[in-house]
C-alpha atoms as a PDB file:
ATOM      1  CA  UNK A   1     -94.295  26.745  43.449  1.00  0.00           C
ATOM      2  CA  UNK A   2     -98.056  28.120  43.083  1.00  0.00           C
ATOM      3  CA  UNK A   3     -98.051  28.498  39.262  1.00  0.00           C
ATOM      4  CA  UNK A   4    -100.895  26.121  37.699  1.00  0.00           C
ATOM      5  CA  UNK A   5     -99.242  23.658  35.613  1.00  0.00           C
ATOM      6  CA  UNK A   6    -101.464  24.399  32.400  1.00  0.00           C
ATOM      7  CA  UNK A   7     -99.610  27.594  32.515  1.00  0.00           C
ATOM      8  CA  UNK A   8     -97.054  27.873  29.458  1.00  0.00           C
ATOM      9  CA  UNK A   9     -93.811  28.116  31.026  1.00  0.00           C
ATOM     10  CA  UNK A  10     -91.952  31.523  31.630  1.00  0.00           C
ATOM     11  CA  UNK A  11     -89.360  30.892  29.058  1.00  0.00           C
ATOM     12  CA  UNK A  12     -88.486  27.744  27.368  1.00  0.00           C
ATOM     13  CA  UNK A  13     -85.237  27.385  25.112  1.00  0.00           C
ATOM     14  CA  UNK A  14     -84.340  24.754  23.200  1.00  0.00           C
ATOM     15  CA  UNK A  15     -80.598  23.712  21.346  1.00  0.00           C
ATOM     16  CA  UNK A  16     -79.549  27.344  21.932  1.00  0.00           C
ATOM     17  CA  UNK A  17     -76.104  27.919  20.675  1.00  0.00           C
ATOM     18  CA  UNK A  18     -74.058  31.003  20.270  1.00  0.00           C
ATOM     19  CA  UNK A  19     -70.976  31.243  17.968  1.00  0.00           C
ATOM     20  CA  UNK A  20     -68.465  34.369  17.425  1.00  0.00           C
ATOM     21  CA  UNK A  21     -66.275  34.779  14.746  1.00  0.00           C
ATOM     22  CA  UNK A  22     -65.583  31.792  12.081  1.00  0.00           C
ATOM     23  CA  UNK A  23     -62.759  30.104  11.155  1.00  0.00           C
ATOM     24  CA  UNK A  24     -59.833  30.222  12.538  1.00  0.00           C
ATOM     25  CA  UNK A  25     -61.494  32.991  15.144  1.00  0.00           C
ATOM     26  CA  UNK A  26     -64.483  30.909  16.081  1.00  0.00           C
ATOM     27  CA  UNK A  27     -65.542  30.893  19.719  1.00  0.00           C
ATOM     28  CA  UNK A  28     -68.717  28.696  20.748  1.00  0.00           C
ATOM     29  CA  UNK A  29     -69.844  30.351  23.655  1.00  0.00           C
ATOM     30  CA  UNK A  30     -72.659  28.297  24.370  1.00  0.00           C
ATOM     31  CA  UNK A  31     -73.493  25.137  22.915  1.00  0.00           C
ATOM     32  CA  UNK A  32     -76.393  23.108  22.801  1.00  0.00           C
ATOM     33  CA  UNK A  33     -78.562  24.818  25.903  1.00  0.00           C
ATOM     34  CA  UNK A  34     -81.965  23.823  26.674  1.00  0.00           C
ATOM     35  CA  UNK A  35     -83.700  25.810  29.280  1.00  0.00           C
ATOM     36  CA  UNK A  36     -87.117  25.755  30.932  1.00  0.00           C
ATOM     37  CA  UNK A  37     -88.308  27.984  34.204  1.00  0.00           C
ATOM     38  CA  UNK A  38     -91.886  27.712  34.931  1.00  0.00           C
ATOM     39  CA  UNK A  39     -94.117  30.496  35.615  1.00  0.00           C
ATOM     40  CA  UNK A  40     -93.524  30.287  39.637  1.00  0.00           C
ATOM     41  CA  UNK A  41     -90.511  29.006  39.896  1.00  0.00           C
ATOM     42  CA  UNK A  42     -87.288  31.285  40.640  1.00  0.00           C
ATOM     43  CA  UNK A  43     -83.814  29.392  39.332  1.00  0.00           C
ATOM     44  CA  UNK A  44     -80.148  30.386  40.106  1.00  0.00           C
ATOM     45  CA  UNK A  45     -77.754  29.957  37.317  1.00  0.00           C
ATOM     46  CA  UNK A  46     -74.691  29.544  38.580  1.00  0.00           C
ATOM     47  CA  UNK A  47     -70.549  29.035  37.323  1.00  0.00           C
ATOM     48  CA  UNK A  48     -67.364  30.239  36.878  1.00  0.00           C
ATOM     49  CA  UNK A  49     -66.410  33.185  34.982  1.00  0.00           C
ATOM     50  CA  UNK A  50     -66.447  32.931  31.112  1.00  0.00           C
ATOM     51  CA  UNK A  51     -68.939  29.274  31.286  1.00  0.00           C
ATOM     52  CA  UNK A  52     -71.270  31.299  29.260  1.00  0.00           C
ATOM     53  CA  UNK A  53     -73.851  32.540  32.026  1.00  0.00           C
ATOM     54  CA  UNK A  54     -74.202  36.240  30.618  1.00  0.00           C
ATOM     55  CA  UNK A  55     -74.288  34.552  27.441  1.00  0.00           C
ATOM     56  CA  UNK A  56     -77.370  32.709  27.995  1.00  0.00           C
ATOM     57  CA  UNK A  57     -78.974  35.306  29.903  1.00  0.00           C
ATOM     58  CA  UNK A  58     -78.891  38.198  27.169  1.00  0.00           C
ATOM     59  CA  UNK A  59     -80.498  35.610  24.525  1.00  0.00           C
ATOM     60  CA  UNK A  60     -83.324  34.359  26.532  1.00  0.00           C
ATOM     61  CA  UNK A  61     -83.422  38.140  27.621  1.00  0.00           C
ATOM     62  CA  UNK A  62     -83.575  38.795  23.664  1.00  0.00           C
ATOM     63  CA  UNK A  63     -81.006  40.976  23.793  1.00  0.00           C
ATOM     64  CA  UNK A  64     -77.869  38.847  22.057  1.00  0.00           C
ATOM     65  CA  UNK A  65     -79.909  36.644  19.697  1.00  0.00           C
ATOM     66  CA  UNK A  66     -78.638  33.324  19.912  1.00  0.00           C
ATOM     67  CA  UNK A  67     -76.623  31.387  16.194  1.00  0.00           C
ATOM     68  CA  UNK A  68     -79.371  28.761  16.460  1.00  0.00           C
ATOM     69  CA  UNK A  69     -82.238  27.298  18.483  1.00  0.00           C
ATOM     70  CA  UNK A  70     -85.560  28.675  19.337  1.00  0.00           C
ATOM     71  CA  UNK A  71     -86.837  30.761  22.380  1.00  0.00           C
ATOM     72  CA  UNK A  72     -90.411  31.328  23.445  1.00  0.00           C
ATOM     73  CA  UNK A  73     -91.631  32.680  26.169  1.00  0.00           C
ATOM     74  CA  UNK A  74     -94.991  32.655  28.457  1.00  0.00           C
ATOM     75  CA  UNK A  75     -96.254  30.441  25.172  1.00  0.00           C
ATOM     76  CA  UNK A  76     -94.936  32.744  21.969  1.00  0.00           C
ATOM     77  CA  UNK A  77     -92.221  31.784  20.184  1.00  0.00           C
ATOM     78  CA  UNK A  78     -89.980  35.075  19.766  1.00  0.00           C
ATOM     79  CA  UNK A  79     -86.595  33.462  18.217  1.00  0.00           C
ATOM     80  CA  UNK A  80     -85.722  31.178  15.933  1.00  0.00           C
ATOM     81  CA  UNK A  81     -82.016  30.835  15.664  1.00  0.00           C
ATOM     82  CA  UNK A  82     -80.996  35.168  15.057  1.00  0.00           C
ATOM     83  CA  UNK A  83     -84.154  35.758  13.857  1.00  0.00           C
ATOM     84  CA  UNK A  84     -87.065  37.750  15.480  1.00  0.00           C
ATOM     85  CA  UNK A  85     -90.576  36.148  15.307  1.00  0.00           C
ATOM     86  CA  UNK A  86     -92.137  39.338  17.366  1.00  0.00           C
ATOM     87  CA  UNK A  87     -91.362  42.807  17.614  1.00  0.00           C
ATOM     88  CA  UNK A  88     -88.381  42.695  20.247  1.00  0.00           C
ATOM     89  CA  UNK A  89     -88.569  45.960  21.611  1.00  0.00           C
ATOM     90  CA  UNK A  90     -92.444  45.659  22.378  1.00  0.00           C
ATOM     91  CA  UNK A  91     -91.976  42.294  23.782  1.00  0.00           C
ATOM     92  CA  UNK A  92     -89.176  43.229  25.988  1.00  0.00           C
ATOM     93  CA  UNK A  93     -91.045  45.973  27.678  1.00  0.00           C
ATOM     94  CA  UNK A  94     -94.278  43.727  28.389  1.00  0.00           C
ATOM     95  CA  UNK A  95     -93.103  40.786  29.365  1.00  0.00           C
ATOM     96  CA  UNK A  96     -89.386  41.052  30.559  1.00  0.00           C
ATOM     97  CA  UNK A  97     -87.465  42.982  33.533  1.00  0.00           C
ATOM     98  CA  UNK A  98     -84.151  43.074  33.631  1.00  0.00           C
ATOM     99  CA  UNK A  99     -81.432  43.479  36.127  1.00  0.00           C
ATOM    100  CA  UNK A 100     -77.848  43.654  35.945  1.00  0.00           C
ATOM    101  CA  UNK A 101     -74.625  44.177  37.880  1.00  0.00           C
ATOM    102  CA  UNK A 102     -74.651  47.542  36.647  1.00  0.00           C
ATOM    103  CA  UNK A 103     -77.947  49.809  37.638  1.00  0.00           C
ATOM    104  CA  UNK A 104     -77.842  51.781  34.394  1.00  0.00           C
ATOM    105  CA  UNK A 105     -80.038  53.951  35.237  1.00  0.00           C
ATOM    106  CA  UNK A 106     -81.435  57.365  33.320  1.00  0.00           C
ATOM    107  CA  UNK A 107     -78.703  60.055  35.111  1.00  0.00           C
ATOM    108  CA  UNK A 108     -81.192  63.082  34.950  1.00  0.00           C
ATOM    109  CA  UNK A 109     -84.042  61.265  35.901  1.00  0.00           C
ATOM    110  CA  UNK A 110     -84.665  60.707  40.063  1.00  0.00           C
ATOM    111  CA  UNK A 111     -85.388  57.401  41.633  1.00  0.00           C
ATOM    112  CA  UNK A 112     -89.019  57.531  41.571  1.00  0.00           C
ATOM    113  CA  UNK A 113     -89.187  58.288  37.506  1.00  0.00           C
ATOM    114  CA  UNK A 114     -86.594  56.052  37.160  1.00  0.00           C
ATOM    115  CA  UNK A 115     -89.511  53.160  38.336  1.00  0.00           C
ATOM    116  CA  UNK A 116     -91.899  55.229  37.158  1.00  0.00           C
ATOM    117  CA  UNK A 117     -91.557  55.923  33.629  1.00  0.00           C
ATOM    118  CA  UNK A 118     -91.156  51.755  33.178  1.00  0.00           C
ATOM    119  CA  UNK A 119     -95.095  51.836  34.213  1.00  0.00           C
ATOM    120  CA  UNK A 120     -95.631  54.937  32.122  1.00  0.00           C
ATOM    121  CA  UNK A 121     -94.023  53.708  28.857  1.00  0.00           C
ATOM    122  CA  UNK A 122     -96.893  50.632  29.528  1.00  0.00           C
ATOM    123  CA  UNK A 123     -99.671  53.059  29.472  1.00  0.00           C
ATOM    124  CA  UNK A 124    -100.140  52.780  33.615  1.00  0.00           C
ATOM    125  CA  UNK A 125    -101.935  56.343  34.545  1.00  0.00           C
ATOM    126  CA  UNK A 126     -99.228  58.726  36.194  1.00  0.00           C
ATOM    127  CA  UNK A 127    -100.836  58.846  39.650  1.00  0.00           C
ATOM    128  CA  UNK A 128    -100.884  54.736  39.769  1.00  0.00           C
ATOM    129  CA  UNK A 129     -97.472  54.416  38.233  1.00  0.00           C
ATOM    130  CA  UNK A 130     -96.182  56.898  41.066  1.00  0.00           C
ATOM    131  CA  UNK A 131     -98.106  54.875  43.873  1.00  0.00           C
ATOM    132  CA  UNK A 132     -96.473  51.450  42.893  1.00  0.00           C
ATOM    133  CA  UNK A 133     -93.242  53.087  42.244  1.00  0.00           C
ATOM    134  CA  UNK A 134     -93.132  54.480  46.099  1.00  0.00           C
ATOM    135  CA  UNK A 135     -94.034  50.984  47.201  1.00  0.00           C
ATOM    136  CA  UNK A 136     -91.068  49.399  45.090  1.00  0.00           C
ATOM    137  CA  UNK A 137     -88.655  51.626  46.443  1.00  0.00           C
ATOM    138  CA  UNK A 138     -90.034  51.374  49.885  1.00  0.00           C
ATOM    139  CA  UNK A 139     -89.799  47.890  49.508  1.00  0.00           C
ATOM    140  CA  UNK A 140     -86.009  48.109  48.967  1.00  0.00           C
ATOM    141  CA  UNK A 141     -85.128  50.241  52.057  1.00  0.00           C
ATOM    142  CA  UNK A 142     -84.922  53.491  48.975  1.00  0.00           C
ATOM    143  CA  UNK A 143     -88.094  55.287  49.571  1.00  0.00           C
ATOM    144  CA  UNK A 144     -85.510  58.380  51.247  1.00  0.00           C
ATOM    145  CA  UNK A 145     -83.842  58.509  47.813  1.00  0.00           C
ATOM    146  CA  UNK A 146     -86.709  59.216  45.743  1.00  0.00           C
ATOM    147  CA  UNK A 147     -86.155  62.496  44.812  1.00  0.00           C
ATOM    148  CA  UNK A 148     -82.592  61.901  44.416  1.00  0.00           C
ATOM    149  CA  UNK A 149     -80.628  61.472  40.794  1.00  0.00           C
ATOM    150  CA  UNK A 150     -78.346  58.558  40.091  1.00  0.00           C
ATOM    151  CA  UNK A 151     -75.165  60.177  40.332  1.00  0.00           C
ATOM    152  CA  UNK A 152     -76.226  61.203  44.369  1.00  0.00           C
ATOM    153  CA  UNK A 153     -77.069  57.306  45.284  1.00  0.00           C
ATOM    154  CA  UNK A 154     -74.508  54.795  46.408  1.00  0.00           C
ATOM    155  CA  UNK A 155     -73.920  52.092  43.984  1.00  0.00           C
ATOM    156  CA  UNK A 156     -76.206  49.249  46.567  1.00  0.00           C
ATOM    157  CA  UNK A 157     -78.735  52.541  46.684  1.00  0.00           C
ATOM    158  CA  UNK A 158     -78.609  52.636  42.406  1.00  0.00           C
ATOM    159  CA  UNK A 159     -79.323  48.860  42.214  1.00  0.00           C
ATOM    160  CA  UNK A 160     -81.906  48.846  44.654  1.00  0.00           C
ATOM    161  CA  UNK A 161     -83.297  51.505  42.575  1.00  0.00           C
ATOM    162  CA  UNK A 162     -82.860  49.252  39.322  1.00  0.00           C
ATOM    163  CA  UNK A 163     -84.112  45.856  40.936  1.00  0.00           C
ATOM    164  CA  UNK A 164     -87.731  48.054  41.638  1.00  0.00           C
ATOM    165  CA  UNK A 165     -88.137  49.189  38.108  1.00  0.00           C
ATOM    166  CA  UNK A 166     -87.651  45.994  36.860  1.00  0.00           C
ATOM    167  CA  UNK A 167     -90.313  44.568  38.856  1.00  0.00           C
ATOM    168  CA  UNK A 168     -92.817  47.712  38.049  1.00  0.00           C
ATOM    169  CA  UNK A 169     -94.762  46.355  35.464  1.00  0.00           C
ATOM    170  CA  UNK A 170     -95.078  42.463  36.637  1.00  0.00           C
ATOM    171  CA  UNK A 171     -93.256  41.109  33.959  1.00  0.00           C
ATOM    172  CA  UNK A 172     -93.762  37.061  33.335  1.00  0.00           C
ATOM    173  CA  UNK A 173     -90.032  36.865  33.133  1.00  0.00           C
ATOM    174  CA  UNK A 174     -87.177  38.204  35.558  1.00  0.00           C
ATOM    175  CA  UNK A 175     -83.671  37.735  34.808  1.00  0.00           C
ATOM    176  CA  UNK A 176     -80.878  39.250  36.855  1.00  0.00           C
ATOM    177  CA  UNK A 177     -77.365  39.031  36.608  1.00  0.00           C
ATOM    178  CA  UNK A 178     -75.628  39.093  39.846  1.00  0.00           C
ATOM    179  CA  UNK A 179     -78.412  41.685  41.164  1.00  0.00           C
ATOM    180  CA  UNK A 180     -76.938  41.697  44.936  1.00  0.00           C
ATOM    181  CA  UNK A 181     -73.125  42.286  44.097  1.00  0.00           C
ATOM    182  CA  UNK A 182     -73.368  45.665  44.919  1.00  0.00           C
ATOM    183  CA  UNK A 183     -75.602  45.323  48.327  1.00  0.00           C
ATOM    184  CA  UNK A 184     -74.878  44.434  51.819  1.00  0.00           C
ATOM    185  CA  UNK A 185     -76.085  41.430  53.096  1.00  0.00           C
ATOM    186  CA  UNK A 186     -78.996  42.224  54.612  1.00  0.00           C
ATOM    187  CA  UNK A 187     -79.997  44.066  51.742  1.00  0.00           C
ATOM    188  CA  UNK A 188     -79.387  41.057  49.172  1.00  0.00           C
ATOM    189  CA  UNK A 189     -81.348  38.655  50.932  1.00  0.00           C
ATOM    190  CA  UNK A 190     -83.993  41.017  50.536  1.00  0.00           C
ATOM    191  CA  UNK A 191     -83.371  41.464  46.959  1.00  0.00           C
ATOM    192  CA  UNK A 192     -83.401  37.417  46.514  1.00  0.00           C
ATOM    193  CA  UNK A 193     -86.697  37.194  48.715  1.00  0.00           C
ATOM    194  CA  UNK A 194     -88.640  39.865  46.727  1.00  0.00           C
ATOM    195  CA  UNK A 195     -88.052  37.457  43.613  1.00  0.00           C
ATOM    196  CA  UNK A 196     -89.213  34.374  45.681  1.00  0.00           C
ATOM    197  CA  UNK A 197     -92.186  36.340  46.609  1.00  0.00           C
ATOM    198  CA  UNK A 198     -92.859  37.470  42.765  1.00  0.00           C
ATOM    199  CA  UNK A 199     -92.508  34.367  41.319  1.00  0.00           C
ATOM    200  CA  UNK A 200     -94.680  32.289  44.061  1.00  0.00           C
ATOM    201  CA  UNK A 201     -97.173  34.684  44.782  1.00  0.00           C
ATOM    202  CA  UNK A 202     -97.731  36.282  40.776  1.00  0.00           C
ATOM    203  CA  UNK A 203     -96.781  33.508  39.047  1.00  0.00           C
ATOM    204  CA  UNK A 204     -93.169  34.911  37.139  1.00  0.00           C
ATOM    205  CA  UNK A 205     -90.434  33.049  36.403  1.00  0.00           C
ATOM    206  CA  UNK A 206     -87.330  34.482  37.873  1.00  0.00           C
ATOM    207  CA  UNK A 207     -83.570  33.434  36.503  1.00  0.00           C
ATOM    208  CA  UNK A 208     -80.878  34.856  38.769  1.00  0.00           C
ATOM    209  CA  UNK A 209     -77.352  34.385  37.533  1.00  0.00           C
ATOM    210  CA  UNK A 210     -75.298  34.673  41.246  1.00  0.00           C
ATOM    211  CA  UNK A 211     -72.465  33.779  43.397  1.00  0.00           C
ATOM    212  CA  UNK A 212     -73.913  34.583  46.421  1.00  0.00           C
ATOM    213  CA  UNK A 213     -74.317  31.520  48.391  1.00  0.00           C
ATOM    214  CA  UNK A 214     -75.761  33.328  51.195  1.00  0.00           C
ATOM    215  CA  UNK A 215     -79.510  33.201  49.471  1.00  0.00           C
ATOM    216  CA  UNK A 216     -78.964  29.671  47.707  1.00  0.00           C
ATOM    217  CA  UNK A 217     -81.980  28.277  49.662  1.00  0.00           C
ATOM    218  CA  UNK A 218     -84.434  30.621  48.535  1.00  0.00           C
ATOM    219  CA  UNK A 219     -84.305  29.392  45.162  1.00  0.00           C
ATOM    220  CA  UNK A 220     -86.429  26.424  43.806  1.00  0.00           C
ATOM    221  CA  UNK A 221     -83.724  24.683  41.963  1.00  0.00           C
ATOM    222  CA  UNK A 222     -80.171  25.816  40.437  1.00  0.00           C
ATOM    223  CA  UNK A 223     -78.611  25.481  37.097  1.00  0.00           C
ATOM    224  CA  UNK A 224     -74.744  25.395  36.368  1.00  0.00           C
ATOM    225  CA  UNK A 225     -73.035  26.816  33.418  1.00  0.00           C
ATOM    226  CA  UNK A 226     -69.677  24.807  32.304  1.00  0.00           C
ATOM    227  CA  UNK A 227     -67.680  25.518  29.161  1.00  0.00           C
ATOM    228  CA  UNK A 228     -70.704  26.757  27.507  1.00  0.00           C
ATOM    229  CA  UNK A 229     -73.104  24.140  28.587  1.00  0.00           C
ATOM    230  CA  UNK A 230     -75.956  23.443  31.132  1.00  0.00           C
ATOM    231  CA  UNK A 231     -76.192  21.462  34.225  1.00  0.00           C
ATOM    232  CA  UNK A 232     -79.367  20.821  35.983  1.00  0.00           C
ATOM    233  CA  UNK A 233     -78.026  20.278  39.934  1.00  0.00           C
ATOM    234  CA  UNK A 234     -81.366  19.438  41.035  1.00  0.00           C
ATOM    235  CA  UNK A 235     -82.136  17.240  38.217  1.00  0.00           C
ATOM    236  CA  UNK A 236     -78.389  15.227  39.024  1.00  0.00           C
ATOM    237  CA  UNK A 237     -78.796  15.116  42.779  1.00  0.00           C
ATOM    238  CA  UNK A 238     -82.549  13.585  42.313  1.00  0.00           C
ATOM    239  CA  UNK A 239     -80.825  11.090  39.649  1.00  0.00           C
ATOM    240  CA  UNK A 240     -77.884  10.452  42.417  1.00  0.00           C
ATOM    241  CA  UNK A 241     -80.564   9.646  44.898  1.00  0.00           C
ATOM    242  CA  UNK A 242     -82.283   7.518  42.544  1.00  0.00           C
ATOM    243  CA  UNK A 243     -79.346   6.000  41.684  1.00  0.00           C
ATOM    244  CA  UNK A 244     -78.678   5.158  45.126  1.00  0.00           C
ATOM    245  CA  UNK A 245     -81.885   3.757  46.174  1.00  0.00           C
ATOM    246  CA  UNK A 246     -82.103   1.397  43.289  1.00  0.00           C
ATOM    247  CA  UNK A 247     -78.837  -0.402  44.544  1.00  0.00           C
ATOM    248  CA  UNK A 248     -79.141  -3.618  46.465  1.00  0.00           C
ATOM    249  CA  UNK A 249     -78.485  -3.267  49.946  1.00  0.00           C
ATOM    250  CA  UNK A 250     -75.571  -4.437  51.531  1.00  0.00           C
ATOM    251  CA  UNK A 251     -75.878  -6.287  55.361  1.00  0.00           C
ATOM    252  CA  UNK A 252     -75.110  -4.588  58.300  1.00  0.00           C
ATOM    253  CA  UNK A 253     -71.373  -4.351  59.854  1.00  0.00           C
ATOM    254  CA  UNK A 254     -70.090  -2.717  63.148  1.00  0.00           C
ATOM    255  CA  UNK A 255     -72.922  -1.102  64.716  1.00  0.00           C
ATOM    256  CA  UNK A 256     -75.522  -0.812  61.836  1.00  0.00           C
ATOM    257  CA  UNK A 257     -73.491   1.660  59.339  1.00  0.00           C
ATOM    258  CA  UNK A 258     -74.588   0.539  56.034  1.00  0.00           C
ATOM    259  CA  UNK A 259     -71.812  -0.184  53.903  1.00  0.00           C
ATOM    260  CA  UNK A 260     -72.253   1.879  50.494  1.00  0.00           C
ATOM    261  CA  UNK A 261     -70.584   4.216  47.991  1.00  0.00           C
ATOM    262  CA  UNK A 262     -68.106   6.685  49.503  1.00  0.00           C
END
């Protein structure tokens, strides 16, 4: 990671739980989550279906507030339990870009003002938000498509299309929800190294809920949902390791295999 560490993180959550229904109806999907991602750093969240991944993603993404806990992000605090400390809407479109396993993208706008208008909305002068929204979707292997409306694009050409407006405006904080489902493989490692690249090289935070195991090793650590809670992997291999070392060693048998934990 390249981010300076005096740098407020890129989000930091802490005790975030979400409840629906009461009573008898009550369902805790996520309990008790503390989060941090680093401006720099890109994370995979990772789990089976219904642990409460999408969950945590729209509430740090500000879009399902959480029951309680508190969220901030690059330094301001934005949520405290359900309520708003900042204008949501305006923060989203500053500091956030989104991307999920569904493009959604404007159907009567074409590819390039899809990326565009998410410069234009930010104030970015037309002929500079067209400019960096041909490089996006160049970037992506799209660039042939920009003229084209959503309902003309295959569904890997739509997300493409979606993964470069998210990224149009720099945003401090990238979240993505199983961005390269819809791609092929060469095109979803390219995906996952165009968020290594923005978080190392500008300093975002990236949080990529995925299954694909094919990118794993681009990411700087990975998180695991369970049940509605959080598991740090990296954290419990270092602690496994630690663990390990700080056993006495045992002698020698056979030739020189160190007789330890299985």
């Amino acid at each position: 990671m390249n981010a300076p560490t005096t740098s407020p993180p890129a989000i930091e959550a802490r005790q975030l739980t979400k409840i629906y229904g009461s009573g008898n109806t009550e369902v805790v999907a996520m309990r008790d989550v503390s989060l941090r991602v680093e401006r720099g750093e890109v994370v995979a969240l990772l789990g089976p279906s219904g642990a409460g991944k999408s969950t945590l993603l729209t509430a740090v993404g500000l879009i399902n507030p959480p029951t309680a806990g508190q969220i901030s992000i690059d330094g301001v605090a934005v949520m405290d339990g359900a309520r708003a400390l900042v204008d949501l809407r305006a923060f989203r479109r500053q500091h956030l870009g989104f991307i999920f396993q569904k493009a959604n993208l404007i159907p009567f706008l074409n590819a390039l003002q899809n990326v565009q208008i998410a410069l234009e909305i930010n104030d970015v002068p037309v002929r500079v938000a067209r400019r960096r929204a041909l490089e996006l979707l160049d970037y992506l292997g799209v660039a042939d498509r920009a003229s084209n409306l959503p309902e003309t694009l295959s569904g890997g050409q739509q997300q493409r299309v979606a993964v470069a407006r998210a990224l149009a405006n720099e945003p401090s904080l990238v979240l993505a929800d199983e961005p390269t489902a819809a791609l092929d493989s060469h095109r979803g490692r390219q995906v996952m190294e165009l968020f290594r690249k923005v978080a190392h090289e500008r300093g975002a935070g990236v949080l990529v809920v995925t299954h694909d195991q094919r990118a794993l090793d681009v990411f700087d650590r990975s998180l695991e949902m369970e049940d509605g809670r959080l598991r740090d992997d990296t954290a419990a291999a270092l602690s496994d390791v630690e663990a390990l070392d700080a056993e006495p060693q045992k002698p020698l048998h056979g030739h020189g295999m160190l007789k330890g934990r299985a």
